[in-house]
Protein backbone atom coordinates (compact mmCIF):
# COMPACT_ATOMS: atom_id res chain seq x y z
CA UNK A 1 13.44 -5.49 1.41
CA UNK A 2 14.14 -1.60 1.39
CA UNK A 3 11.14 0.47 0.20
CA UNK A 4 10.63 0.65 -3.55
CA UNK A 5 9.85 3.09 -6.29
CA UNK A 6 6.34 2.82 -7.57
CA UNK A 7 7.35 2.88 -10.75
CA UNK A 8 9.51 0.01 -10.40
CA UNK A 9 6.38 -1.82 -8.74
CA UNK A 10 4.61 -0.68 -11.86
CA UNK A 11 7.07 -2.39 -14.49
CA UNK A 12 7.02 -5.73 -13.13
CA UNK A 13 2.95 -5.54 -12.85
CA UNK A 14 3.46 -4.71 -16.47
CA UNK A 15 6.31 -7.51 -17.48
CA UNK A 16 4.17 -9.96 -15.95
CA UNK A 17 0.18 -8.97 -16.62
CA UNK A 18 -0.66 -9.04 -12.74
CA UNK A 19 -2.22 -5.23 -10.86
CA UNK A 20 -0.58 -4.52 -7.40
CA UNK A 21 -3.24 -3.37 -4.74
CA UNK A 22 -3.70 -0.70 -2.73
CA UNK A 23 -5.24 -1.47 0.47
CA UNK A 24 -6.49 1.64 1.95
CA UNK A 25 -5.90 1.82 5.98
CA UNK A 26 -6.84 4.07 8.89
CA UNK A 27 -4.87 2.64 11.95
CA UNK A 28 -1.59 0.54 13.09
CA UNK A 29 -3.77 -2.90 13.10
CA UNK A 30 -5.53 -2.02 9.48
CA UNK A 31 -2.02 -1.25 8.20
CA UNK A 32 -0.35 -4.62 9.82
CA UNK A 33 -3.64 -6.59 8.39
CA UNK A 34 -2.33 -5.44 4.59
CA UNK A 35 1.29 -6.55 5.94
CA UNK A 36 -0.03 -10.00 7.08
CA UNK A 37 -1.76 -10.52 3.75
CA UNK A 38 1.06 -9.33 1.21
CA UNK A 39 3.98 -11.40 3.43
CA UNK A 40 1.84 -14.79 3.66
CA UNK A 41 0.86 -14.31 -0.49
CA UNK A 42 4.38 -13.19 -1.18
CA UNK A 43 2.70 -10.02 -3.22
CA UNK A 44 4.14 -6.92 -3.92
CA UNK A 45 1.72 -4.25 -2.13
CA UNK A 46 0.79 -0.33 -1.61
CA UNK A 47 0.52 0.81 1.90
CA UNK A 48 -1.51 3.99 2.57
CA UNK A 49 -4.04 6.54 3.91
CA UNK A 50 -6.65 8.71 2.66
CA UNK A 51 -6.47 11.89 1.82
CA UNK A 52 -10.18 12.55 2.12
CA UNK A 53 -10.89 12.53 5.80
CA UNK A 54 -7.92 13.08 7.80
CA UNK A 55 -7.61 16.78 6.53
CA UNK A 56 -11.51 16.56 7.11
CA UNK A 57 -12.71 19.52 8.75
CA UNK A 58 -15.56 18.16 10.75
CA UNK A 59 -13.34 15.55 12.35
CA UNK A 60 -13.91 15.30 16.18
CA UNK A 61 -9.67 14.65 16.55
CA UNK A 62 -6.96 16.39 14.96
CA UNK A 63 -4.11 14.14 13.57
CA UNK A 64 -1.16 15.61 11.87
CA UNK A 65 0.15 13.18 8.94
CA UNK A 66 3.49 12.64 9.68
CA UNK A 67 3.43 10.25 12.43
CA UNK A 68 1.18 8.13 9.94
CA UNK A 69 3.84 8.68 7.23
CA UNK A 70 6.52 7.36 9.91
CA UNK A 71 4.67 4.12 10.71
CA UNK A 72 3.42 3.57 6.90
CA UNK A 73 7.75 4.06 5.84
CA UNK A 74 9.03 1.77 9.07
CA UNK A 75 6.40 -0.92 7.96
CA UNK A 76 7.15 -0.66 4.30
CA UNK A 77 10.86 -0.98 5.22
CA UNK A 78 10.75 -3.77 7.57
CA UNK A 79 8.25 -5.79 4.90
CA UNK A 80 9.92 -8.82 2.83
CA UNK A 81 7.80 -8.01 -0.23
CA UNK A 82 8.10 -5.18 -2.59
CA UNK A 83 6.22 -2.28 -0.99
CA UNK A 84 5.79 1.48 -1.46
CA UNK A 85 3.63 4.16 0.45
CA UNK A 86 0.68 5.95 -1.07
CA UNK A 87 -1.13 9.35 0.36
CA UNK A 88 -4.44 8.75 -1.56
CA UNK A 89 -7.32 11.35 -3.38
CA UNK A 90 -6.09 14.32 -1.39
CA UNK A 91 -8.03 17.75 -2.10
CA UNK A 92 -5.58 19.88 -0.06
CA UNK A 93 -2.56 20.65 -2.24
CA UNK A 94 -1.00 21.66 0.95
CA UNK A 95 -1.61 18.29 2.54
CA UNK A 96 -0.13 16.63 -0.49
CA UNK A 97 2.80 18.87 -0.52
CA UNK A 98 3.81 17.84 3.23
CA UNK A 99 3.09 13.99 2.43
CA UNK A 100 5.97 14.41 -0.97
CA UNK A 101 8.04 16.16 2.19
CA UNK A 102 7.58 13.46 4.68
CA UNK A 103 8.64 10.59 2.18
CA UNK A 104 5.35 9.46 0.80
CA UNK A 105 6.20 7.27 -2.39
CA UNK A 106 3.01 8.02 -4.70
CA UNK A 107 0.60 10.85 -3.38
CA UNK A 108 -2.62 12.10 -5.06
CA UNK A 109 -4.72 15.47 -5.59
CA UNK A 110 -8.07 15.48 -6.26
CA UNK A 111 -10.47 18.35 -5.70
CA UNK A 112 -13.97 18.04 -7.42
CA UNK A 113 -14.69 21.86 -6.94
CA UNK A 114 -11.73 22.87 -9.26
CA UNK A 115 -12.27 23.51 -12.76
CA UNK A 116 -9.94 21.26 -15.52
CA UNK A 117 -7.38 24.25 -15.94
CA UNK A 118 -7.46 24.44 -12.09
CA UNK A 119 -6.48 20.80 -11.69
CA UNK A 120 -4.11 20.77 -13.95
CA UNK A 121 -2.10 23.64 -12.58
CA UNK A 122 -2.03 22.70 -9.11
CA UNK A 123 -0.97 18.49 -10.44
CA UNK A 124 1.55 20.08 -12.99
CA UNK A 125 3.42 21.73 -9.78
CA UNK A 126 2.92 18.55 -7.27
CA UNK A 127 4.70 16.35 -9.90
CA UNK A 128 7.35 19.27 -10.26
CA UNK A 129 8.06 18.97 -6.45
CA UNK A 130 7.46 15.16 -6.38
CA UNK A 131 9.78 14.44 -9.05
CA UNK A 132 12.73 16.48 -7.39
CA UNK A 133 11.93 14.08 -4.35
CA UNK A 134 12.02 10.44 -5.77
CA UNK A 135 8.04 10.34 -5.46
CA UNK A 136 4.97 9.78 -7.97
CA UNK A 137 2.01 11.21 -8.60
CA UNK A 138 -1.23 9.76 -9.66
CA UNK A 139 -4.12 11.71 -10.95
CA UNK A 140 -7.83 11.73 -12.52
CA UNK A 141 -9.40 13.53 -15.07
CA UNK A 142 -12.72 13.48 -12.96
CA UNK A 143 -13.01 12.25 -9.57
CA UNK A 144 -15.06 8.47 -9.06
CA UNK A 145 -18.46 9.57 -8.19
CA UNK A 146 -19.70 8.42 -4.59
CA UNK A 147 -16.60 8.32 -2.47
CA UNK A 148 -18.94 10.11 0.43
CA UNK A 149 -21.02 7.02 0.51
CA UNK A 150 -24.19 9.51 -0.64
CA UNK A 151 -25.04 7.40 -3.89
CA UNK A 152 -28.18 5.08 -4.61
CA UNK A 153 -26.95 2.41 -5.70
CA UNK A 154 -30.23 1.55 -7.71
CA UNK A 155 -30.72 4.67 -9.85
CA UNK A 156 -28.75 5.71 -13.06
CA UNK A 157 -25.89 7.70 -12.79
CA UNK A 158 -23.24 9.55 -14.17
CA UNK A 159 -19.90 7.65 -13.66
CA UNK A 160 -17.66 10.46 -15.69
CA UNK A 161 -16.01 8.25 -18.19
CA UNK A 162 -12.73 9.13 -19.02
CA UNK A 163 -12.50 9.97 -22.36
CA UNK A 164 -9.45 8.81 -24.19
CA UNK A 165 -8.09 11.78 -26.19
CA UNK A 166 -8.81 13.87 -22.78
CA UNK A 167 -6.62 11.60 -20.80
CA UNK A 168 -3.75 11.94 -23.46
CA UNK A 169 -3.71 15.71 -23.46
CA UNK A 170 -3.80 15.55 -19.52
CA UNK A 171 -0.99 12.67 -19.07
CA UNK A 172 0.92 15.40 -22.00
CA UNK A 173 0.16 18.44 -19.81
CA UNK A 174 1.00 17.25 -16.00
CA UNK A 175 3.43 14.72 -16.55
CA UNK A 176 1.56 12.22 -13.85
CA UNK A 177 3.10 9.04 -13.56
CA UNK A 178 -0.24 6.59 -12.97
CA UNK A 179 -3.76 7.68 -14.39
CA UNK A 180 -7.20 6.25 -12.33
CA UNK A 181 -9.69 5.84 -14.94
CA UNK A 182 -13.46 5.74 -14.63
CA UNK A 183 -15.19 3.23 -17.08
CA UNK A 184 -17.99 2.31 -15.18
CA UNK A 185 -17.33 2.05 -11.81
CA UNK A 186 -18.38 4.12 -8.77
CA UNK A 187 -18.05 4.20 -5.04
CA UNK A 188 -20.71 2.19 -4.29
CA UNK A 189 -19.15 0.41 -1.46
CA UNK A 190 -20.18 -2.95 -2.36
CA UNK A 191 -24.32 -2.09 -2.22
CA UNK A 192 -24.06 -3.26 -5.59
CA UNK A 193 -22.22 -4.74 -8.42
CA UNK A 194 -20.88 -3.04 -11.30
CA UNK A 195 -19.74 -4.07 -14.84
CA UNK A 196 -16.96 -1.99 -16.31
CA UNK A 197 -16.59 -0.36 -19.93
CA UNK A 198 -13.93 -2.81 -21.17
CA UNK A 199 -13.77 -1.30 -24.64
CA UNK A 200 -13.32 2.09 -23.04
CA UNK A 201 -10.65 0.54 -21.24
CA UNK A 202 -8.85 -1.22 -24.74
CA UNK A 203 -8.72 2.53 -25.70
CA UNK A 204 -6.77 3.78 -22.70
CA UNK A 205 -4.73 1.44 -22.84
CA UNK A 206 -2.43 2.96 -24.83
CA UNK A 207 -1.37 5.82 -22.65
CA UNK A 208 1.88 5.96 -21.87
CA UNK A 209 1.28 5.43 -18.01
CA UNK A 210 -0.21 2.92 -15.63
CA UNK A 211 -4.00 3.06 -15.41
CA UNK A 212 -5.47 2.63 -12.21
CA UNK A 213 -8.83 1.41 -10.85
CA UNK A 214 -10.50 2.69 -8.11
CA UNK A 215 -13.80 1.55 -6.82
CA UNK A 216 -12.71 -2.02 -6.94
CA UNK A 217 -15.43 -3.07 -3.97
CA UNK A 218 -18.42 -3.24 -6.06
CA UNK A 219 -16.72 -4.30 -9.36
CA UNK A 220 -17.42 -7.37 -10.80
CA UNK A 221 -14.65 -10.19 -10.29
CA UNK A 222 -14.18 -11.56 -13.66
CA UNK A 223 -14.60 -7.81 -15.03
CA UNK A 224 -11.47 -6.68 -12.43
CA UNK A 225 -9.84 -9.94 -14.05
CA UNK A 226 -10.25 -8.66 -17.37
CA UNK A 227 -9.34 -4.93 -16.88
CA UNK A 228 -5.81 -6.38 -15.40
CA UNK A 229 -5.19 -8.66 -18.46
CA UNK A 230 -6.16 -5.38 -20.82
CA UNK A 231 -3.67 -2.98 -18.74
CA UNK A 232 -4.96 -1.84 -15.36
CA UNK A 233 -1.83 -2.31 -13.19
CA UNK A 234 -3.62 -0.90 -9.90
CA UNK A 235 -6.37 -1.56 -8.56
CA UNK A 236 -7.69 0.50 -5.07
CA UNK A 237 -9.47 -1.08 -2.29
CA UNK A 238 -10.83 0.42 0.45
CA UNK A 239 -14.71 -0.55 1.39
CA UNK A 240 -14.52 -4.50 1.65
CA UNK A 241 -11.63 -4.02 3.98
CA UNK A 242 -13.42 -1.57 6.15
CA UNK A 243 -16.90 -3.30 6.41
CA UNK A 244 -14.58 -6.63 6.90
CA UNK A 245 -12.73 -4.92 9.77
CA UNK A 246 -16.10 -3.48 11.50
CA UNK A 247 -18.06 -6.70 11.34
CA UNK A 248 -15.34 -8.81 12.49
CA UNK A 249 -14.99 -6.01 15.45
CA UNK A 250 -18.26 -5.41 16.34
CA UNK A 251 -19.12 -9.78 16.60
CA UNK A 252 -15.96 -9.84 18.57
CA UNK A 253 -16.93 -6.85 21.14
CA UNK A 254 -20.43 -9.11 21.52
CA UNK A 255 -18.93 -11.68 23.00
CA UNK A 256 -16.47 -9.55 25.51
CA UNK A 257 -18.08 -10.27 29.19
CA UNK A 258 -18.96 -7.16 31.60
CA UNK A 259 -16.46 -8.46 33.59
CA UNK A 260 -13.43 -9.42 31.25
CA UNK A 261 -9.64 -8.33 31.80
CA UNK A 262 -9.40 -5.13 29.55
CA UNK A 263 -5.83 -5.61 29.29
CA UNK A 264 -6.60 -8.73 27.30
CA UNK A 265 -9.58 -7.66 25.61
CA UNK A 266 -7.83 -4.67 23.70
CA UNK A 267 -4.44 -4.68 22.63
CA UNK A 268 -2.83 -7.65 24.00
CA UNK A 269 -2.81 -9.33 20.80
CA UNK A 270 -4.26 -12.43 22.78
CA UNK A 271 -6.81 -14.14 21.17
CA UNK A 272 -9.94 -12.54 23.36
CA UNK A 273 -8.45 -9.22 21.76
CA UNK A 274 -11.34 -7.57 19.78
CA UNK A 275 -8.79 -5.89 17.32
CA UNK A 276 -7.08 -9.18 16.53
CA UNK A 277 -10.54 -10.21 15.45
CA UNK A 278 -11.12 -6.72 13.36
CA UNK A 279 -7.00 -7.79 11.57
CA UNK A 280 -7.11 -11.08 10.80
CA UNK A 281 -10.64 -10.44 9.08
CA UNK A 282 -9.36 -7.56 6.94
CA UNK A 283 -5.99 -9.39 6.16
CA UNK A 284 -8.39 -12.49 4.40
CA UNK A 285 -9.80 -9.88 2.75
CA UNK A 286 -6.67 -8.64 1.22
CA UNK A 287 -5.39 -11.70 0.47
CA UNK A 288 -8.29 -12.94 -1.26
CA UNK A 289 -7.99 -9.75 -3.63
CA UNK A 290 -4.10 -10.25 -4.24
CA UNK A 291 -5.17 -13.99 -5.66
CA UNK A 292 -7.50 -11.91 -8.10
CA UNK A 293 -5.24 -9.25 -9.18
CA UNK A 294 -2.49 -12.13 -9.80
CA UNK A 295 0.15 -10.28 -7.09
CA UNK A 296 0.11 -13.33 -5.06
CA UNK A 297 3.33 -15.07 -5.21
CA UNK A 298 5.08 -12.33 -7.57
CA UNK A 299 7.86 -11.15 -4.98
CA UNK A 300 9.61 -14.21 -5.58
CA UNK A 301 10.67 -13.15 -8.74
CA UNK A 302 10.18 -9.35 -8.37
CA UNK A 303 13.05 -7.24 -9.74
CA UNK A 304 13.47 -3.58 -10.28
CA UNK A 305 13.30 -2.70 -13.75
């Protein structure tokens, strides 16, 4: 199936109550492990990177983005489900600009040090040069607090709910195509769990744009169930996968004798190979959340809109 529009993704979510994923990746066997998943389920499925760390200035290596943008756009292509490519919570405009260039299907900016008029000049000129490429743009009012991993999970904090008349005048202003909302949730990478504003939620659901969730590790299952059937049509994952993918990885490397064939061990795809372990472990995990956003099974009857 040829790569598809997110919007397009985004009307059948809405025809048919159900929130597509995004299963955040960082490498060719975290990327295949969301393939495996979304082909076995027969789900409809974003692909993607974030924007956070490989711009990140401390990083140890450099990678430029466009040889992840060519593997993310050959996988999407060569995938039987409905599939598009996302370029996720970016706070380099510049880095977003050259994902809408390299054929990125949904990118996002978000920059916590910018003020609200700041934000909303820099997202009213991606979506200017996104639309004039066939891409999409999702935004925030307020980034989801924690995404550095620095919050306690058992104090009392401030989870920036997005306030309903705000979002309308910013959805007005930029012209995004998908809004993340925060109503209660916050990168707490599954330390605890969290119960989301669902009233708050009844009230944004009448922007004219698909709402998104992210923080969906340390939500609540029945309250992720409930924010689809109110009008949350995607839902971001990113910790569970990770932590699935490092456990899986590090009981596999235990069991790797001193004196075992590294060919096999790494890479051969064998089953001794620790990063078969680390794939199949983070493509249960995906599936498992496709059966609770109600994706699985819906590219049977997917059709653009």
């Amino acid at each position: 199936m040829p790569l598809v529009a997110f919007q397009d993704l985004m009307a059948d979510a809405a025809r048919h109550r159900y929130a597509v994923g995004y299963f955040e990746s960082f490498s060719l066997e975290s990327l295949l492990a969301v393939t495996d998943a979304a082909a076995a389920e027969r789900s409809p499925v974003i692909l993607g990177f974030s924007g956070i760390y490989l711009p990140h200035p401390a990083r140890r290596v450099r990678d430029r983005l466009a040889p992840y943008a060519a593997m993310g756009l050959a996988i999407c292509r060569d995938l039987t489900v409905p599939a598009c490519l996302l370029f996720n919570e970016c706070p380099h405009a510049e880095w977003v600009e050259a994902a809408i260039g390299l054929g990125f299907s949904l990118v996002m900016f978000s920059d916590d040090a910018l003020d609200d008029s700041g934000a909303v000049a820099i997202i009213t000129r991606l979506v200017e040069l996104a639309h004039a490429r066939g891409a999409a743009i999702e935004a925030e009012l307020a980034p989801l607090p924690g995404v550095g991993g620095d919050l306690d999970p058992f104090k009392e904090l401030d989870t920036r709910p997005t306030d309903p008349e705000s979002a309308g005048s910013f959805v007005a202003a930029t012209g995004v195509d998908a809004l993340a909302v925060n109503i209660g949730q916050m990168h707490l990478h599954g330390r605890r769990v969290v119960r989301l504003d669902l009233d708050r939620l009844r009230a944004l659901a009448t922007l004219p744009v698909p709402l998104v969730l992210h923080g969906a590790t340390s939500i609540a299952p029945s309250d992720l169930q409930a924010a689809i059937e109110i009008g949350v049509r995607k839902v971001n994952v990113g910790s569970r996968l990770k932590q699935a993918f490092l456990n899986a990885l590090r009981e596999a490397c235990r069991s790797v004798p001193e004196n075992a064939n590294p060919y096999e061990c790494i890479g051969s795809g064998l089953d001794n190979d620790v990063l078969v372990a680390g794939r199949r472990a983070m493509a249960a995990e995906v599936a498992q959340m496709m059966r609770l956003f109600g994706s699985s099974g819906r590219a049977e009857h997917w059709r653009p809109k």
